[in-house]
Every structure is written in C-alpha cells, then in structure tokens.
N, C-alpha and C. Protein backbone atom coordinates (compact mmCIF):
# COMPACT_ATOMS: atom_id res chain seq x y z
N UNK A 1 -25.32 34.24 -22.04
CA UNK A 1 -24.50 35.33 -21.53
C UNK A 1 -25.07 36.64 -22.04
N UNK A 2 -25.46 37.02 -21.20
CA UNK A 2 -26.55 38.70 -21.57
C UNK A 2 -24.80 40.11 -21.34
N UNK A 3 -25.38 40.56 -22.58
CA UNK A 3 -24.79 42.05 -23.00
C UNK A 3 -25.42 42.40 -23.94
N UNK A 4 -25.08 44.09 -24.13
CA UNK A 4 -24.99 45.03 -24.84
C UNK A 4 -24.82 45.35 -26.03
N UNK A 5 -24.02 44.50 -27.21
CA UNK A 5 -23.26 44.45 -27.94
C UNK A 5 -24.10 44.93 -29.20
N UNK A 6 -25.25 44.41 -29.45
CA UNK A 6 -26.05 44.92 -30.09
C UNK A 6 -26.39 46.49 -30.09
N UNK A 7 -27.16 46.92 -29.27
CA UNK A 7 -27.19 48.12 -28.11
C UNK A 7 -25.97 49.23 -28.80
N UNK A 8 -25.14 48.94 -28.29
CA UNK A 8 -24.00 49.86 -28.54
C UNK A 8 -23.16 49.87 -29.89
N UNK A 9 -22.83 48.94 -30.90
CA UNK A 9 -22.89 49.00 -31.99
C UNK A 9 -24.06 49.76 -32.93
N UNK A 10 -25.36 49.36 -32.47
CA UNK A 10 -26.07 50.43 -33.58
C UNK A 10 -26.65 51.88 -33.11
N UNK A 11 -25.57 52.10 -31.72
CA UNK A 11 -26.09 54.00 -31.62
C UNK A 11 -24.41 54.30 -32.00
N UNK A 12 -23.52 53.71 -32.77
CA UNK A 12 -22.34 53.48 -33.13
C UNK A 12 -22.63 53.71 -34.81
N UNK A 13 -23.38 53.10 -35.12
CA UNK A 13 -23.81 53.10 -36.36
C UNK A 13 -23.10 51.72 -37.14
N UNK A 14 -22.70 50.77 -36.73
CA UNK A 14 -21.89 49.51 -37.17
C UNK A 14 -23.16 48.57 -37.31
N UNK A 15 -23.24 47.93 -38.44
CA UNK A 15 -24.06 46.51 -38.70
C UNK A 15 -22.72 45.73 -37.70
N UNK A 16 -23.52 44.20 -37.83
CA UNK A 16 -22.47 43.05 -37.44
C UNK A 16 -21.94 42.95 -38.23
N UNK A 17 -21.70 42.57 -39.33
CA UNK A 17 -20.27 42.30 -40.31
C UNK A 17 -19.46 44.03 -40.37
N UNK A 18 -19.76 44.76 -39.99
CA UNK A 18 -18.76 45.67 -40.64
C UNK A 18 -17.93 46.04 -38.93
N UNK A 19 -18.88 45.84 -37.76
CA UNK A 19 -18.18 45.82 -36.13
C UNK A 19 -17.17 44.90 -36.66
N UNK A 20 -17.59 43.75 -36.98
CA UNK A 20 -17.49 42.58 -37.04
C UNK A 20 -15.69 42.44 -37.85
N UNK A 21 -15.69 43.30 -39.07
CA UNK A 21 -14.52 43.73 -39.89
C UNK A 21 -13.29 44.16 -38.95
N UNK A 22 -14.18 45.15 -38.33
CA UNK A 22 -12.97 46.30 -38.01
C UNK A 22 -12.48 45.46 -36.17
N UNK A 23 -13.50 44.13 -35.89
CA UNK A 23 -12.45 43.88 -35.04
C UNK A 23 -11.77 42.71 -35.18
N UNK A 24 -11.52 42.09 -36.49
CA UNK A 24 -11.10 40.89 -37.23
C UNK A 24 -11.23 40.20 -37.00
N UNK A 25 -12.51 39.67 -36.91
CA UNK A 25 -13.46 38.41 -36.79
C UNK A 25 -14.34 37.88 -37.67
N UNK A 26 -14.69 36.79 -37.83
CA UNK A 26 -16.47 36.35 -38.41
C UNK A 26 -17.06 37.37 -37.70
N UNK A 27 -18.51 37.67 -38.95
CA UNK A 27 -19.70 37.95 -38.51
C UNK A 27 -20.43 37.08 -37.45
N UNK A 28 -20.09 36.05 -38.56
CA UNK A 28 -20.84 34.76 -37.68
C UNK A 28 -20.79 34.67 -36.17
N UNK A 29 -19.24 34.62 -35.63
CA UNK A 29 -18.56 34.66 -34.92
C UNK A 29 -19.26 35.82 -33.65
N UNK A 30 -18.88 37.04 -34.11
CA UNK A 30 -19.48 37.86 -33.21
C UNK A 30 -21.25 37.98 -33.08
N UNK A 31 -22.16 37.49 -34.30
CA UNK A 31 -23.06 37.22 -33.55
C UNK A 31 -23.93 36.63 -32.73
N UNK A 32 -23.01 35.01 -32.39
CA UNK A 32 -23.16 34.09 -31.78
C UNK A 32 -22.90 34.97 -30.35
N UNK A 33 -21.70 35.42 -30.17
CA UNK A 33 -21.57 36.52 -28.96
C UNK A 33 -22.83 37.45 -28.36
N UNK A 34 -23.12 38.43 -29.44
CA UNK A 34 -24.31 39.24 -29.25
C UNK A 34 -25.10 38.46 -29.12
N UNK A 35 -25.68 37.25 -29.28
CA UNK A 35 -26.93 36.75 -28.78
C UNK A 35 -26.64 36.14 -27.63
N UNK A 36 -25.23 36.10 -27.18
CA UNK A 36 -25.28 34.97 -25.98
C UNK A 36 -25.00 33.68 -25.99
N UNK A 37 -24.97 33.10 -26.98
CA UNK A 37 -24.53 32.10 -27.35
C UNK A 37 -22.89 31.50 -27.03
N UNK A 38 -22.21 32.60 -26.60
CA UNK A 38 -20.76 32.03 -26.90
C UNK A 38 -20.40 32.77 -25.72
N UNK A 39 -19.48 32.78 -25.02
CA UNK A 39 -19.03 33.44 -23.68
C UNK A 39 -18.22 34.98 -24.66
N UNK A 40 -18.36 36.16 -23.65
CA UNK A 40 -17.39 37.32 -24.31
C UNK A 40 -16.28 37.54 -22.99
N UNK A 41 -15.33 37.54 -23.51
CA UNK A 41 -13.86 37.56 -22.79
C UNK A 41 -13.64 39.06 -22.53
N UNK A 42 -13.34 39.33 -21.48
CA UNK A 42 -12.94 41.24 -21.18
C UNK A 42 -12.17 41.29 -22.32
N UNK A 43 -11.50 40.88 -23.03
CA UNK A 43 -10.67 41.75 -24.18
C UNK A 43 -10.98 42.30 -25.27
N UNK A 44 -11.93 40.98 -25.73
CA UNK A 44 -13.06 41.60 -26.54
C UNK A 44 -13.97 42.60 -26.02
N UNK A 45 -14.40 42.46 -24.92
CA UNK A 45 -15.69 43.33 -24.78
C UNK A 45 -14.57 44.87 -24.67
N UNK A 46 -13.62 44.74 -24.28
CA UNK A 46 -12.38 46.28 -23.94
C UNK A 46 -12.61 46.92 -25.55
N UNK A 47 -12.18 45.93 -26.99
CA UNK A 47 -11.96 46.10 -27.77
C UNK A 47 -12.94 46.78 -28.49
N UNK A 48 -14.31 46.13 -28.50
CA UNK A 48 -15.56 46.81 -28.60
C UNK A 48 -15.92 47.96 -28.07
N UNK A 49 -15.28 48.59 -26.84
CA UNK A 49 -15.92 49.61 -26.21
C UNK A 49 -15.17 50.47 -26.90
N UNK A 50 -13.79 50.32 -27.29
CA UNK A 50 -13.00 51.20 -27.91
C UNK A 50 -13.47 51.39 -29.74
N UNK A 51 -14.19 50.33 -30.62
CA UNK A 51 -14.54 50.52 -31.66
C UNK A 51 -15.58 51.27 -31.61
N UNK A 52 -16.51 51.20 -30.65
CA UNK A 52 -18.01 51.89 -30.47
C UNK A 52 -17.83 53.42 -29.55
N UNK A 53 -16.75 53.53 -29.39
CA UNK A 53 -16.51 54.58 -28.77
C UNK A 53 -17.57 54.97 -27.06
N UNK A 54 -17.93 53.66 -26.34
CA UNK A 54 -18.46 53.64 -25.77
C UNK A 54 -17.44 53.05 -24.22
N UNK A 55 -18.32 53.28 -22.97
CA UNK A 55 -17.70 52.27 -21.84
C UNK A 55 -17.49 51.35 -21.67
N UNK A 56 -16.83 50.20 -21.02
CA UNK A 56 -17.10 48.81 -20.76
C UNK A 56 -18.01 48.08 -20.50
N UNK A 57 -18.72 49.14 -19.42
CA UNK A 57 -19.91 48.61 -18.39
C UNK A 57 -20.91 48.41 -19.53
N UNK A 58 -21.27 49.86 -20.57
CA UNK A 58 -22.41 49.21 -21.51
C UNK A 58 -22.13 48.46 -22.66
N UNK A 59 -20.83 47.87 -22.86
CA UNK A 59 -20.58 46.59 -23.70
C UNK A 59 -21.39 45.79 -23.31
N UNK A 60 -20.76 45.25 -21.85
CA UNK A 60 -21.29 44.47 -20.78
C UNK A 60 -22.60 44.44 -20.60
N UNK A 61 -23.42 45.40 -20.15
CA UNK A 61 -24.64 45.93 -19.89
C UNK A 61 -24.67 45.62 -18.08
N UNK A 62 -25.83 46.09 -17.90
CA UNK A 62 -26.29 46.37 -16.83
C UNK A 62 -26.53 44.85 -15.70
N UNK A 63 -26.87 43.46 -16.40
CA UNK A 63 -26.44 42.40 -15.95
C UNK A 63 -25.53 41.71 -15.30
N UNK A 64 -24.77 42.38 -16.15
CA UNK A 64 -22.74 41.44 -16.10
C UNK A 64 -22.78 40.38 -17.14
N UNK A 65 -21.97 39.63 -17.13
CA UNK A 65 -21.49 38.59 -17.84
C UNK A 65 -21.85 36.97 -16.94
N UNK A 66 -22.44 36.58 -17.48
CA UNK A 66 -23.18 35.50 -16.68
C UNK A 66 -22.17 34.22 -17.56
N UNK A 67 -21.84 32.61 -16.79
CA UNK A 67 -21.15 31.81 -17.31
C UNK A 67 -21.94 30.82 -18.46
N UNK A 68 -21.41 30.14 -19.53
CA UNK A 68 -22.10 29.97 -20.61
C UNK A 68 -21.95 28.28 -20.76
N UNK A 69 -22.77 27.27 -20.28
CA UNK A 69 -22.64 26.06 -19.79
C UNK A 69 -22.00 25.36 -21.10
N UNK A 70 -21.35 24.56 -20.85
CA UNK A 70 -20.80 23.45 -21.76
C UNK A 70 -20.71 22.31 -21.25
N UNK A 71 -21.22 21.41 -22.39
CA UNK A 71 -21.54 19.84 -22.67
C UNK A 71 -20.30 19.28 -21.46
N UNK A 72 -20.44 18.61 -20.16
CA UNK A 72 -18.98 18.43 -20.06
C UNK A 72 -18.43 16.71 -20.88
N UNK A 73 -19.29 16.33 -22.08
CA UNK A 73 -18.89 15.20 -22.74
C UNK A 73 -18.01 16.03 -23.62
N UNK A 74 -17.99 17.24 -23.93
CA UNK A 74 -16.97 17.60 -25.02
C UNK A 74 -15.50 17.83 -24.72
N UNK A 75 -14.95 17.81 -22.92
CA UNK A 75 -14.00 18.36 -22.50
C UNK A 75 -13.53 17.33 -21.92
N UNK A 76 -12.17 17.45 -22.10
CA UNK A 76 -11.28 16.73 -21.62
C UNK A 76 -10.91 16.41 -19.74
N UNK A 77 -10.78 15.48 -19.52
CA UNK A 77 -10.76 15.01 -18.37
C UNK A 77 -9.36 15.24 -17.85
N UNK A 78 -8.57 16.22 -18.60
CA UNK A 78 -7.65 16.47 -18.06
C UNK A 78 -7.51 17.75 -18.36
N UNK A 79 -6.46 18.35 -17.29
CA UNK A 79 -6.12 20.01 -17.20
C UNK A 79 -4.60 19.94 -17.68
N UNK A 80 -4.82 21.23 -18.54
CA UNK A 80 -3.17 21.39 -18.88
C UNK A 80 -2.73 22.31 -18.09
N UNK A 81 -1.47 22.39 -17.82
CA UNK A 81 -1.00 23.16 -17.09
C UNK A 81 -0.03 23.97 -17.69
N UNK A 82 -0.03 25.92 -17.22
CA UNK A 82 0.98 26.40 -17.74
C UNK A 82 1.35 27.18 -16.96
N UNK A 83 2.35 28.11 -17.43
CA UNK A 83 2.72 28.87 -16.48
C UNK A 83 5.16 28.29 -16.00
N UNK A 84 5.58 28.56 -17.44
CA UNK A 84 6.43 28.05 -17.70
C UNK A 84 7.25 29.42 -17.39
N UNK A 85 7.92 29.79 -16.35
CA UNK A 85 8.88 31.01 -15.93
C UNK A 85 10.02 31.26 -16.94
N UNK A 86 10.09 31.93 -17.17
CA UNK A 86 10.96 32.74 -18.04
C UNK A 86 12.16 33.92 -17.29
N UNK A 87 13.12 33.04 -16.73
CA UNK A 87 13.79 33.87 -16.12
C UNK A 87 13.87 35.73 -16.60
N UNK A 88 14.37 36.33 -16.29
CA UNK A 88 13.98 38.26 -16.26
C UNK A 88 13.05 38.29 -16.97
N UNK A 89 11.96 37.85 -17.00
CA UNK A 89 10.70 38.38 -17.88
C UNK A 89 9.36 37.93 -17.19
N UNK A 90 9.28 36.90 -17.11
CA UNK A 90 8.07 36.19 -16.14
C UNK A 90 7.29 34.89 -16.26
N UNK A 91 6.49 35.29 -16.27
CA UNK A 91 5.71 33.55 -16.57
C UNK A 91 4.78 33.73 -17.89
N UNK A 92 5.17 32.39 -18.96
CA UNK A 92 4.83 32.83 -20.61
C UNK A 92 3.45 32.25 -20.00
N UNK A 93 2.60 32.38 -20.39
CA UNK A 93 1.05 31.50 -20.66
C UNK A 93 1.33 30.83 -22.28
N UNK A 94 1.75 29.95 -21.79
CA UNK A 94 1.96 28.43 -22.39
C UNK A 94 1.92 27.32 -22.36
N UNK A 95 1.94 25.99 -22.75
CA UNK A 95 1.27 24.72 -22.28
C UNK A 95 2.70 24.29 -21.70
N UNK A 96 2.90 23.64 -20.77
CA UNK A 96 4.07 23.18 -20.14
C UNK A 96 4.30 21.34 -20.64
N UNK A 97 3.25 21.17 -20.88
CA UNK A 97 3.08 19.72 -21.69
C UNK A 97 2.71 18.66 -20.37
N UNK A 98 2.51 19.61 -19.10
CA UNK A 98 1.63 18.57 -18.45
C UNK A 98 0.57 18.92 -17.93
N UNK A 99 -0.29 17.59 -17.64
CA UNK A 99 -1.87 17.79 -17.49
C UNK A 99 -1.80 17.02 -15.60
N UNK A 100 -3.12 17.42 -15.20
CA UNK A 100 -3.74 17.06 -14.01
C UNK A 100 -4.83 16.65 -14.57
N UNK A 101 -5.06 15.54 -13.66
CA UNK A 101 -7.39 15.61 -13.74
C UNK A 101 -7.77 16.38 -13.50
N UNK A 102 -8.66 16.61 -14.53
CA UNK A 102 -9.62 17.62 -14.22
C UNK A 102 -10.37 17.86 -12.96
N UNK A 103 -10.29 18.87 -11.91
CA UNK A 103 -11.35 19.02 -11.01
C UNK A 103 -12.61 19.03 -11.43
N UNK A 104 -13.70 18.81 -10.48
CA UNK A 104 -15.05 18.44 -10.77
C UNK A 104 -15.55 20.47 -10.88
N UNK A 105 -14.40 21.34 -9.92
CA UNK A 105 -15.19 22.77 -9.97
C UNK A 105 -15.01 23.09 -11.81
N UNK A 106 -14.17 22.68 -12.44
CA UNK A 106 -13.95 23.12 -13.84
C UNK A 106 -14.79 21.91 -14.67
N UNK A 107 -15.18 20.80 -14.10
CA UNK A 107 -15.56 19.92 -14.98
C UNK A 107 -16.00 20.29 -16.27
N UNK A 108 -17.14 21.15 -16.66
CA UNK A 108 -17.41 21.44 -18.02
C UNK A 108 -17.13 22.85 -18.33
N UNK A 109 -15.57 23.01 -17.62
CA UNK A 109 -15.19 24.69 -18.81
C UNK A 109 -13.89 24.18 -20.03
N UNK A 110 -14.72 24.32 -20.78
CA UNK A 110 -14.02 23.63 -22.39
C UNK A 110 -12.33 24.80 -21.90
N UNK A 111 -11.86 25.50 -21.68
CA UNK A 111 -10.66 26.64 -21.47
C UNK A 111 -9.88 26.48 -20.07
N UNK A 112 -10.59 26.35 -19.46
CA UNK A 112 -9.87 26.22 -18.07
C UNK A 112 -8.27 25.64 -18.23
N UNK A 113 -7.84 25.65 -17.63
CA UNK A 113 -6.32 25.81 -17.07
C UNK A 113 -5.86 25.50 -15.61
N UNK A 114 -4.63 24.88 -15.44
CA UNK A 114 -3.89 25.06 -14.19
C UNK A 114 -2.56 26.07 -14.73
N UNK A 115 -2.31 26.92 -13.17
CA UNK A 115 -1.45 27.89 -13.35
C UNK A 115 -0.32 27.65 -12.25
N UNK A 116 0.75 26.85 -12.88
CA UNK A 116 1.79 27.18 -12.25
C UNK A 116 2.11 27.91 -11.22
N UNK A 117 2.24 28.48 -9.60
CA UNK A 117 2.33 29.50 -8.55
C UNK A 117 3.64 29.49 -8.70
N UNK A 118 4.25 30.25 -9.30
CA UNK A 118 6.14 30.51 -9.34
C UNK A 118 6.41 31.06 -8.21
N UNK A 119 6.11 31.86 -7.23
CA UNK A 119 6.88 32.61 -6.03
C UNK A 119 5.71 33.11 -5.01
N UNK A 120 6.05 34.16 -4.37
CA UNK A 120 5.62 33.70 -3.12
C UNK A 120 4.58 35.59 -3.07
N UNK A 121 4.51 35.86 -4.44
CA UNK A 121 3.98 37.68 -4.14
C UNK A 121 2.87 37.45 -3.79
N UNK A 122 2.11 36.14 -3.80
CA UNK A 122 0.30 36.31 -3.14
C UNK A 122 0.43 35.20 -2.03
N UNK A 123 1.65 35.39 -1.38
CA UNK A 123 1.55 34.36 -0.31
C UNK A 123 1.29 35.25 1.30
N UNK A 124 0.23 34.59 2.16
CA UNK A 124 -0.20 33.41 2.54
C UNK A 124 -1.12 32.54 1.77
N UNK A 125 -2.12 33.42 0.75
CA UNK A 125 -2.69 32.66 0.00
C UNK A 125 -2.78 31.77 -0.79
N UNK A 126 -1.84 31.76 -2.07
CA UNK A 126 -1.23 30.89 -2.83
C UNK A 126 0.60 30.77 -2.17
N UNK A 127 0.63 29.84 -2.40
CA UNK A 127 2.04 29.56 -1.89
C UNK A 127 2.93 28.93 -3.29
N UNK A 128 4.53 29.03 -3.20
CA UNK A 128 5.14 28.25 -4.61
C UNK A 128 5.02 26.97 -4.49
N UNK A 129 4.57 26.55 -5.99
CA UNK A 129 4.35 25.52 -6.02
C UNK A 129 3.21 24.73 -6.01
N UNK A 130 2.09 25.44 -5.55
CA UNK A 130 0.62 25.22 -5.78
C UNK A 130 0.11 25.33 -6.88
N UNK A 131 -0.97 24.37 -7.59
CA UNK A 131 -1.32 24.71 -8.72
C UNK A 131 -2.71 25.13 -8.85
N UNK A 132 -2.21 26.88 -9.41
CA UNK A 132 -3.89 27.18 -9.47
C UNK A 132 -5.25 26.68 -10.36
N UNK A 133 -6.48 26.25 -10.22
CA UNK A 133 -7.20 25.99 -11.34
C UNK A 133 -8.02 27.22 -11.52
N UNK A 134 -7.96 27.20 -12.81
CA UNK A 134 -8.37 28.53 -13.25
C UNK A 134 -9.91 28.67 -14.23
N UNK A 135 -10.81 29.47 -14.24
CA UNK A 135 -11.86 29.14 -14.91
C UNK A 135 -11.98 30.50 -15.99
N UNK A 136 -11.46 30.71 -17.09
CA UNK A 136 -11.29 31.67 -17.96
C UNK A 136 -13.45 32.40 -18.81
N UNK A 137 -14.21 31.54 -18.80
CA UNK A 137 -15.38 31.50 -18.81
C UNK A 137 -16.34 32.53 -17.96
N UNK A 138 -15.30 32.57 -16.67
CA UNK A 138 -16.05 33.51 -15.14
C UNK A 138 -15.98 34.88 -15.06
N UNK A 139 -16.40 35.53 -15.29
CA UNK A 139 -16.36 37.37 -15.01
C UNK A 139 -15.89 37.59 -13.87
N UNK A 140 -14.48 38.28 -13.83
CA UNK A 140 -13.97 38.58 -12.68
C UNK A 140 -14.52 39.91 -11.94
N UNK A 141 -14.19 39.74 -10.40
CA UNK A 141 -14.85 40.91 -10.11
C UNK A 141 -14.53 41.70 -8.93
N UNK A 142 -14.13 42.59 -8.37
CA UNK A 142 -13.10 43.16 -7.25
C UNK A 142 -13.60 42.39 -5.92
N UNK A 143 -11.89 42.13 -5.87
CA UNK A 143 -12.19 40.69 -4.59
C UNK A 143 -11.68 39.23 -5.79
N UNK A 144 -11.78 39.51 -6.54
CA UNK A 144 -11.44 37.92 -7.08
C UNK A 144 -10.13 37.39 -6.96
N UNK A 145 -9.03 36.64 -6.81
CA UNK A 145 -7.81 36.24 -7.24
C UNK A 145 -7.82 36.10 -8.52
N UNK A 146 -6.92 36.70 -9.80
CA UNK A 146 -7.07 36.78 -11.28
C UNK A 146 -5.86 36.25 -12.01
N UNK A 147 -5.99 35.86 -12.95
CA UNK A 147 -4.38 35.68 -13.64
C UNK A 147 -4.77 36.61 -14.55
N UNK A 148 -3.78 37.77 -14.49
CA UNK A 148 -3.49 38.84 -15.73
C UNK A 148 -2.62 38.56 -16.53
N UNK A 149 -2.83 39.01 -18.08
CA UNK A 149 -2.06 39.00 -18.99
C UNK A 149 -1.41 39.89 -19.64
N UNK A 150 -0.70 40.18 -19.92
CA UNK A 150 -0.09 40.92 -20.96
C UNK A 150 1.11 40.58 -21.87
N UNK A 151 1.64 41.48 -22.91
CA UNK A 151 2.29 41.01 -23.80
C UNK A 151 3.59 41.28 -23.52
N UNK A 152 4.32 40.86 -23.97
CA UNK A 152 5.96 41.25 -23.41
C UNK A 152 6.56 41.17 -24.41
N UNK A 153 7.58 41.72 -25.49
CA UNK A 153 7.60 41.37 -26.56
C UNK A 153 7.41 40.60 -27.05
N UNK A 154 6.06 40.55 -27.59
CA UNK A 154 5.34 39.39 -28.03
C UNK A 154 5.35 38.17 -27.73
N UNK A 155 5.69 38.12 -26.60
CA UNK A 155 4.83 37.17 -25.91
C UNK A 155 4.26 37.02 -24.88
N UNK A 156 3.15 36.52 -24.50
CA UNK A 156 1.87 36.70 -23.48
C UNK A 156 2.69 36.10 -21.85
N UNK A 157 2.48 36.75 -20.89
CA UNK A 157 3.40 36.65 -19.50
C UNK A 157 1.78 36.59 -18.81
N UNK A 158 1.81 35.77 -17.74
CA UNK A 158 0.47 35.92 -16.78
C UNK A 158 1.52 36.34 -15.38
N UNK A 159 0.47 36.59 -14.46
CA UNK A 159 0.81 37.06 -13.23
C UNK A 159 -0.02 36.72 -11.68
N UNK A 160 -0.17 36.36 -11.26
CA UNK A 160 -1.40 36.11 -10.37
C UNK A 160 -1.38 37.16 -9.32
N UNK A 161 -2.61 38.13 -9.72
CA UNK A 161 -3.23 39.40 -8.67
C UNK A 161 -4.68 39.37 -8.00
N UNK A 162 -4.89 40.08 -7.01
CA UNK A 162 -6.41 39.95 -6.54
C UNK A 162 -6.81 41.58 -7.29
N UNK A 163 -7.46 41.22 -7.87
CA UNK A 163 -8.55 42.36 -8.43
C UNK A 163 -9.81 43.33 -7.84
N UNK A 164 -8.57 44.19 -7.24
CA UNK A 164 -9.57 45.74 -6.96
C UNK A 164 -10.72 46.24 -7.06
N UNK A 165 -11.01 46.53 -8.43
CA UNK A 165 -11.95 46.98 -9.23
C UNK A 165 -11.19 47.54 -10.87
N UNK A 166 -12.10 48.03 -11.63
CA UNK A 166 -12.79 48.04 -13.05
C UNK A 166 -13.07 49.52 -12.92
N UNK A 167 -12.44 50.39 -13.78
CA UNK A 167 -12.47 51.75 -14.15
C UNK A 167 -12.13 51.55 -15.44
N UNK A 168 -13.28 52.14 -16.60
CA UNK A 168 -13.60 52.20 -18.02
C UNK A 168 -12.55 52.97 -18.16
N UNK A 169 -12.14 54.23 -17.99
CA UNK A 169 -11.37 55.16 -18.30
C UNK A 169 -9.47 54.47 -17.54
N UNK A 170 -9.68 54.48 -16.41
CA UNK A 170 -8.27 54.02 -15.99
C UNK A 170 -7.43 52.86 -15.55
N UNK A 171 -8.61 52.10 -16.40
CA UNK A 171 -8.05 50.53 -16.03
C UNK A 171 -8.52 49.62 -15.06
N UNK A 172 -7.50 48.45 -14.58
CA UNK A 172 -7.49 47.84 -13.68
C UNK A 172 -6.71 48.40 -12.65
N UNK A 173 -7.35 48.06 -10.95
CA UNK A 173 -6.51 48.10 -10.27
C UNK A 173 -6.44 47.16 -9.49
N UNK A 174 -5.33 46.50 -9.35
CA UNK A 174 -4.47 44.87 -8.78
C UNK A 174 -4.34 44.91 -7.49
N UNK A 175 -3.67 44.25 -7.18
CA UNK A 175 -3.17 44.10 -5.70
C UNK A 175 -2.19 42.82 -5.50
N UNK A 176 -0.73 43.06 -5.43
CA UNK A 176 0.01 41.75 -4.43
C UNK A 176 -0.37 41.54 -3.03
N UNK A 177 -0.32 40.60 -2.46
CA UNK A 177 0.04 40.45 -1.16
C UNK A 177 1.25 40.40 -0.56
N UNK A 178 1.87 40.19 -0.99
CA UNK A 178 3.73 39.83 -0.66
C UNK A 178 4.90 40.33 -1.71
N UNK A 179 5.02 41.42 -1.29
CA UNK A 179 4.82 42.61 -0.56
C UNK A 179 3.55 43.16 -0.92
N UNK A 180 2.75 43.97 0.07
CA UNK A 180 1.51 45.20 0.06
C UNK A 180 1.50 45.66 -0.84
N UNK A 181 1.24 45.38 -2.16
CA UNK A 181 1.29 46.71 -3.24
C UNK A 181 0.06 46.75 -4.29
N UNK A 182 -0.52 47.64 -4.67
CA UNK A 182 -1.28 47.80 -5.31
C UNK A 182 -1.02 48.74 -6.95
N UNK A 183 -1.54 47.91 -7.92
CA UNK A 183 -1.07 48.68 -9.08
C UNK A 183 -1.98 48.42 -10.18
N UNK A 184 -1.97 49.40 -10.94
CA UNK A 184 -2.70 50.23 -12.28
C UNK A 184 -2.09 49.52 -13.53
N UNK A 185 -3.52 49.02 -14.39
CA UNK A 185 -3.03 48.57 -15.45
C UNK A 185 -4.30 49.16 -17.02
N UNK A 186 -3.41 49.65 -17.56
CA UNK A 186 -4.66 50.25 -18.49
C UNK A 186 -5.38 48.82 -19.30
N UNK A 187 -6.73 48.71 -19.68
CA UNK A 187 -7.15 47.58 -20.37
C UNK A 187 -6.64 47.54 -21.35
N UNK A 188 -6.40 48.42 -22.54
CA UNK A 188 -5.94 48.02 -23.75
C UNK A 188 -4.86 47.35 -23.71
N UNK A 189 -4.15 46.78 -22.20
CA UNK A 189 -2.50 46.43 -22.13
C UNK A 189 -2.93 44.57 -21.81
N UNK A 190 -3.85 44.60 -20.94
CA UNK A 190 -4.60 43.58 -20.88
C UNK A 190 -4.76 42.23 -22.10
N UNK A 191 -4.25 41.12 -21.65
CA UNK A 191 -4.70 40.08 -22.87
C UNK A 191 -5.92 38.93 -22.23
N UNK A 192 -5.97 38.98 -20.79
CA UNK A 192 -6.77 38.51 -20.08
C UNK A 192 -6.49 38.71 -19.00
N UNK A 193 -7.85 38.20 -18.02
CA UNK A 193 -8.51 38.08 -16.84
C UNK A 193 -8.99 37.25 -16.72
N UNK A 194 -8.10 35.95 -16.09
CA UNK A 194 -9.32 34.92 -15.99
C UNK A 194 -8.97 34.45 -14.26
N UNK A 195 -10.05 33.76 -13.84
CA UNK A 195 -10.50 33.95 -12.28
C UNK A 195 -9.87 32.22 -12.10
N UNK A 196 -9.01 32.73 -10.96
CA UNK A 196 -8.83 31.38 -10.34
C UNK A 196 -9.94 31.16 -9.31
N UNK A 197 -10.66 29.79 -9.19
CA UNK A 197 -11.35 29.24 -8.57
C UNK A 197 -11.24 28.15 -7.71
N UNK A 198 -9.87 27.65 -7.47
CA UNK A 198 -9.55 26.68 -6.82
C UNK A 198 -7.80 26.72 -6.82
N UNK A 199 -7.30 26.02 -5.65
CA UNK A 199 -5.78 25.32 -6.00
C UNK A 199 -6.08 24.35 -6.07
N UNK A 200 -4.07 23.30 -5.95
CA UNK A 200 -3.99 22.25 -5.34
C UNK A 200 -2.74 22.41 -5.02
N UNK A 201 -2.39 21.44 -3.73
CA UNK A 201 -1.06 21.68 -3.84
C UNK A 201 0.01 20.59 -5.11
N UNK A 202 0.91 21.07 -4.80
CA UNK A 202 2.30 20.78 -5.82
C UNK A 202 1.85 19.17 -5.93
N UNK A 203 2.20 19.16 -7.54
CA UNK A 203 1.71 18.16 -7.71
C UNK A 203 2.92 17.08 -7.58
C-alpha cells in the first residue's frame, strides 16, 4: 500500500516514534504502515494530515491507497454481521452475534463485515433487509456505496451513503437516494469509510 507518510512527517519535522507518540500508537506499528506493509484506514491517514499539518491527498500521495493482500488461511470462513438499530439514534457498528459464509469477493479481507440494511434511504439500490458485504481494506472513492461512521455519544453509529467526493478542507460529501439528499460531513467527525462491495438478500 503506497503513501506519503514518510514524505510528510519529515518536512513536519516528526521522526516515527515521536509522529508515532502524538498519534497513540507503536512506532512499530506506524512503520509497518509507512512502508506499506499494513493497510492505512482514512482515519488515520485524516489524523496524520492534521498532526503534519498537511492535506489528505499528500498523506495518501499521488497513487491512492492500493488493497494489501491477506493469507486467506488466516480468515475466517465466516462473516459477522452488524449493524444492530438503536431506536432514535441509529445503527451501533457492533457484532450482532451472527455470522454468514464468507463470500468468495471478501474471501481474504481479515475485517470485512456484513451490514445490516435497516430502511429504505438507499433504496432502489439496497433494499431493508439485505445484507451488505463490506470490504473495510478498499479506498473509497466518489461513486462508491460507503458505510460511514461516526460517534454518537460514544458510541460508533454507521449509515449507508454513496460517496460524492473528498475535500481536504471540507470534508465528505454523501448522498441518500430515498429521499434525494446530499450532505457534508467534516473528516475529523468521521470514524470510517469502508466500501460495500457486494449484497445478499435477507438472510
């Protein structure tokens, strides 16, 4: 997975252990990242642009974020599923305590997920009751279907939107289908973006 991280930390003036400090991690940890070795999640790379006082795009770099293969002997042959509704608040991103087989499109993403479809705001596309499979590993990208995150008093709510585009300065911008609406989300509000790549229906 090719980025920046290097790059923009030292016209920042940060070694890896001291980036590494101030975004409460291993060294170790983040330099398995900077070399590519380990997939980088938009939150981190958001988090970094904000320690380095730099953009997203050159966290990222000029490449993108390419997917980071895994053994599929290390992953489970089954998908958990979440996406547990929380009446007036929304849907927690949490394990619901049941699994599907694994699809063969997620076969070796060690993270992947099925996502619960609670209602009908991206319908004709997803419909209630379909279960999305989701590949958290994939760089989303305007045009994608996404599950967004954010925090709700403290605790993490997903949402399923199609993704606009990527503005360093003003965020994300979303899109429902049902109803037409389009909306603004600053990244620092962001806990993820991860790309649905498949349904199924209700299981």
């Amino acid at each position: 997975m090719k980025n920046d991280i290097k790059k923009v930390r030292m016209v920042a003036g940060f070694s890896c252990a001291e980036l590494a400090r101030r975004l409460g991690m291993r060294p170790a940890t983040l330099g398995r990242i900077e070399r590519g070795e380990r997939g980088l999640r938009i939150q981190l790379a958001t988090q970094i642009a904000e320690k380095c006082n730099c953009r997203l795009e050159d966290v990222v770099g000029h490449q993108g974020m390419e997917i980071v293969a895994i053994d599929s002997d290390d992953v489970d042959n089954q998908l958990p599923i979440v996406g547990k509704v929380v009446l007036g608040i929304g849907v927690a991103m949490s394990k619901t305590g049941t699994t599907i087989p694994r699809p063969n499109i997620v076969a070796g993403v060690r993270d992947a997920y099925g996502f619960d479809m609670p209602d009908a705001t991206m319908s004709p596309r997803y419909e209630p009751g379909e279960v999305l499979i989701v590949d958290p590993s994939r760089t989303a990208k305007p045009g994608d279907y996404v599950i967004v995150g954010t925090l709700v008093d403290g605790q993490e709510l997903g949402s399923v939107q199609r993704l606009a585009g990527v503005d360093s300065d003003l965020g994300l911008f979303l899109y429902y289908l049902n109803p037409q609406e389009t909306t603004k989300k600053p990244l620092k509000e962001i806990t993820r973006l991860d790309v649905v790549v498949g349904s199924l229906i209700s299981r």
